[in-house]
Protein backbone atom coordinates (compact mmCIF):
# COMPACT_ATOMS: atom_id res chain seq x y z
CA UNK A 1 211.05 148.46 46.72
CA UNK A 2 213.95 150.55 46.25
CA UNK A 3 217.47 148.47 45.56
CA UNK A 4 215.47 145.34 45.17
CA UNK A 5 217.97 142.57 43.87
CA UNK A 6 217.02 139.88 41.41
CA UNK A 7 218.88 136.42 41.36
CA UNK A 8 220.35 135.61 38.17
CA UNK A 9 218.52 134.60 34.94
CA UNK A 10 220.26 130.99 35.19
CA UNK A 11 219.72 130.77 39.11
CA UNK A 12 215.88 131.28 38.42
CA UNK A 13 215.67 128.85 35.86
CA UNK A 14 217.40 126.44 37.85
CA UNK A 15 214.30 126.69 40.63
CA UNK A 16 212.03 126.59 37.79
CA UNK A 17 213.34 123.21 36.59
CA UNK A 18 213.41 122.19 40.49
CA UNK A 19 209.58 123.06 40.70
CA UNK A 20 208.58 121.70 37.66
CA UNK A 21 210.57 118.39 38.34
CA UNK A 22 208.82 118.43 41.61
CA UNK A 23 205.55 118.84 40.47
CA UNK A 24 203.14 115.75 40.81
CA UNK A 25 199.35 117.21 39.42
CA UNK A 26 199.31 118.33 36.00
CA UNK A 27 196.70 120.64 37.13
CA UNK A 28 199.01 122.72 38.83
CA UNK A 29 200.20 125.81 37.31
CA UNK A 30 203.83 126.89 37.68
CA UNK A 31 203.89 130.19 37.22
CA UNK A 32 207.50 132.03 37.64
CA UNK A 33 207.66 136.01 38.63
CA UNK A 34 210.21 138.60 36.99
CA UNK A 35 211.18 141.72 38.85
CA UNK A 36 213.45 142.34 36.27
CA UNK A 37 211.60 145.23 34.51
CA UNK A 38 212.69 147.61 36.95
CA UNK A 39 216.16 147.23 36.76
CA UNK A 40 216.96 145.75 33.13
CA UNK A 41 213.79 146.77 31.50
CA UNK A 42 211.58 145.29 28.89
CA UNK A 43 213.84 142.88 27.02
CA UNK A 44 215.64 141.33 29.84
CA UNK A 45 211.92 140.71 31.02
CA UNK A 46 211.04 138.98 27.51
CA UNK A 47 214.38 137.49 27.65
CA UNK A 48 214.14 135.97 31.22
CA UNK A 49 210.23 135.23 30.72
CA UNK A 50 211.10 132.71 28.07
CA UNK A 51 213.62 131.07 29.81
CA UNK A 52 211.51 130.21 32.46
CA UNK A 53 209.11 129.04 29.84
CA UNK A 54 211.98 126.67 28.73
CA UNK A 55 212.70 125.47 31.94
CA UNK A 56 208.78 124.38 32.73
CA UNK A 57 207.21 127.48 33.50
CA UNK A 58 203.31 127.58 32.42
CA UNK A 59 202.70 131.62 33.06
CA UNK A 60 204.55 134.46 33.85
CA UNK A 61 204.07 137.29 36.18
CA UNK A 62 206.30 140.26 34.95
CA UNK A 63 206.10 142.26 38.11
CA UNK A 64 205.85 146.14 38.40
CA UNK A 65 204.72 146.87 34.48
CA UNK A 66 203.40 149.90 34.49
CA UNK A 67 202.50 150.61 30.69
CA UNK A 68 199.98 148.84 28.88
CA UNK A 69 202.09 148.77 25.82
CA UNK A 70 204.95 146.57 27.91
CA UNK A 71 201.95 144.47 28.28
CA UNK A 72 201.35 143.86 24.85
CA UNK A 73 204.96 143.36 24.14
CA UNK A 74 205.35 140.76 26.90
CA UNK A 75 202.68 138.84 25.35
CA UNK A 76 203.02 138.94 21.61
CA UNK A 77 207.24 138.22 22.84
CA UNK A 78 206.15 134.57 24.89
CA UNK A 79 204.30 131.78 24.57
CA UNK A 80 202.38 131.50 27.97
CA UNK A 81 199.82 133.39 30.04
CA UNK A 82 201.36 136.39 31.18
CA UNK A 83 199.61 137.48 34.81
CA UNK A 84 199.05 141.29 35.82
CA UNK A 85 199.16 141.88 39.17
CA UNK A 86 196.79 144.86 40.17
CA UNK A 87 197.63 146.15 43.77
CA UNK A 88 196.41 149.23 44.86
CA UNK A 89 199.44 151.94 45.36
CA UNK A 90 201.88 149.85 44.04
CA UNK A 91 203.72 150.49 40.52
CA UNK A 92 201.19 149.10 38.38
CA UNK A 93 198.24 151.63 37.41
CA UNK A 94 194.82 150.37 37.99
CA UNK A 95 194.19 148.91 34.77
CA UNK A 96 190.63 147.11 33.84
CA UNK A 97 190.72 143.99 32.74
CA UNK A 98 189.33 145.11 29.26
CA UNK A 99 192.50 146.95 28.50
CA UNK A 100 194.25 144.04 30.28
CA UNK A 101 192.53 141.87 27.95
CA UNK A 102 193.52 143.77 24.99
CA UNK A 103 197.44 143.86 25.78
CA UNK A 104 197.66 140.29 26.05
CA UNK A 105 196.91 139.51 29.42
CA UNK A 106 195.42 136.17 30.40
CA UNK A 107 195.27 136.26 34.35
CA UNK A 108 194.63 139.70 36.69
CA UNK A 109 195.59 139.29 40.45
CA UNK A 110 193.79 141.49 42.79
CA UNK A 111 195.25 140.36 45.81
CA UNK A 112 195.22 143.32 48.57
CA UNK A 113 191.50 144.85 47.41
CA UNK A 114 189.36 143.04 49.56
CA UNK A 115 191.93 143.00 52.58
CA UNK A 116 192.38 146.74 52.46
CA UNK A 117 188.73 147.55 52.39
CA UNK A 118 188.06 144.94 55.07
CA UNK A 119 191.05 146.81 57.30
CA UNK A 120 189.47 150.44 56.37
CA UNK A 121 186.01 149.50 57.28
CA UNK A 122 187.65 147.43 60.71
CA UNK A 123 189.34 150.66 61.67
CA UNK A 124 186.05 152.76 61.17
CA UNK A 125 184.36 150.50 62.99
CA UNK A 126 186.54 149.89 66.24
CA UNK A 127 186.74 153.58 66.11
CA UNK A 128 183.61 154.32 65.97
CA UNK A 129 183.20 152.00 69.45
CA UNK A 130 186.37 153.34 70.77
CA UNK A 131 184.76 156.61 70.74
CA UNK A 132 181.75 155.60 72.83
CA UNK A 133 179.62 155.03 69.47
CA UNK A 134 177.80 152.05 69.17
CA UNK A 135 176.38 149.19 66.43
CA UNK A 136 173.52 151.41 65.44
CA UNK A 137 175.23 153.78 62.67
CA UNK A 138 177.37 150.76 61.43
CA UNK A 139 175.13 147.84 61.09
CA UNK A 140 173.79 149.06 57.38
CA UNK A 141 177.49 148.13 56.59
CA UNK A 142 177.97 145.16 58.03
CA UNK A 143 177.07 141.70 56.62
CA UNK A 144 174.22 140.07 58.22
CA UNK A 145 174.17 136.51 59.46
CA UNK A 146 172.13 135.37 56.45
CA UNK A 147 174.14 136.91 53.91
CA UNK A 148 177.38 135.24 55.50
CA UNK A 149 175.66 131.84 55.44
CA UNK A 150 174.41 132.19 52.46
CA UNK A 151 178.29 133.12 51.01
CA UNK A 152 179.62 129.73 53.19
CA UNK A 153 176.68 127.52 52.00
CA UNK A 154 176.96 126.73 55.52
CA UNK A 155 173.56 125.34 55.70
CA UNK A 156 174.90 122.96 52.95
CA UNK A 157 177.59 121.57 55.90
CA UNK A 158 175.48 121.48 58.25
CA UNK A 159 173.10 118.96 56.45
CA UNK A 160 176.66 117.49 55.61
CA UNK A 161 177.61 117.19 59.52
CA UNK A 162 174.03 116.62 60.68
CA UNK A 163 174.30 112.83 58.06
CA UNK A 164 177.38 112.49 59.21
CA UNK A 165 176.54 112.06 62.60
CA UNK A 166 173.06 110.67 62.41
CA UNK A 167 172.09 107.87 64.69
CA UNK A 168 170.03 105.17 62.98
């Protein structure tokens, strides 16, 4: 986003220390972001990344890389995961997680895909019976109700319920 401000390296590190001294499950994964490519470029990226490492961090998410290269740099430069985040039309290209993979990065976040294509196929849809249409052109692209259950397990909680609530 244009004129996007960053708080200062030692203000960040300061939450990072916060989180981390809050954290109770060692299973949890801090993970601090840095939008600081697009302003002070590579280095302060490195530079900040590794702070946050110091302070407790256990992954970084370098936000808005666009070369594959920077990738590479980030990771040979730190210590921890470094995370890609892959959102369609934003400032990162479309990378695949092979050439992901072979810069370095550990972790790829995908997390508008499914939501956009869900919203295009909603509009097409709801247009389609705005229009007059109806459910017989559009059911080949819909999930049945056996496919859905069968993504839920929901027969698997309803055996769950069903015990649950036996009489004996």
């Amino acid at each position: 986003r244009p004129n996007k401000e960053i708080v200062s390296c030692e203000e960040m590190v300061d939450r990072v220390k916060a989180a981390k001294d809050a954290q109770t499950d060692d299973n949890f994964l801090l993970m601090a972001r840095t939008d600081a490519f697009a302003k002070g470029g590579l280095q302060e990226v490195i530079d900040r990344s590794n702070a946050f490492i110091e302070a407790g961090a256990g992954a970084i998410f370098p936000e808005a890389i666009s070369k594959l290269k920077d990738y590479e740099e980030i990771s040979k430069n730190v210590s921890k995961p470094i995370l890609a985040n892959i959102t369609e039309f934003g400032m990162t290209p479309l990378f695949s997680h092979n050439d992901l993979a072979d810069a370095g990065v550990k972790i790829v976040l995908h997390p508008l895909s499914a939501f956009r294509a869900m919203s295009k196929a909603a509009e097409k849809v709801y247009a389609t019976l705005a229009s007059g249409g109806d459910h017989e052109g559009l059911l080949d692209k819909m999930q049945t109700r056996d496919e859905l259950y069968d993504v839920l397990d929901y027969h698997m909680y309803e055996e769950k319920i069903d015990k649950l609530f036996e009489k004996n």
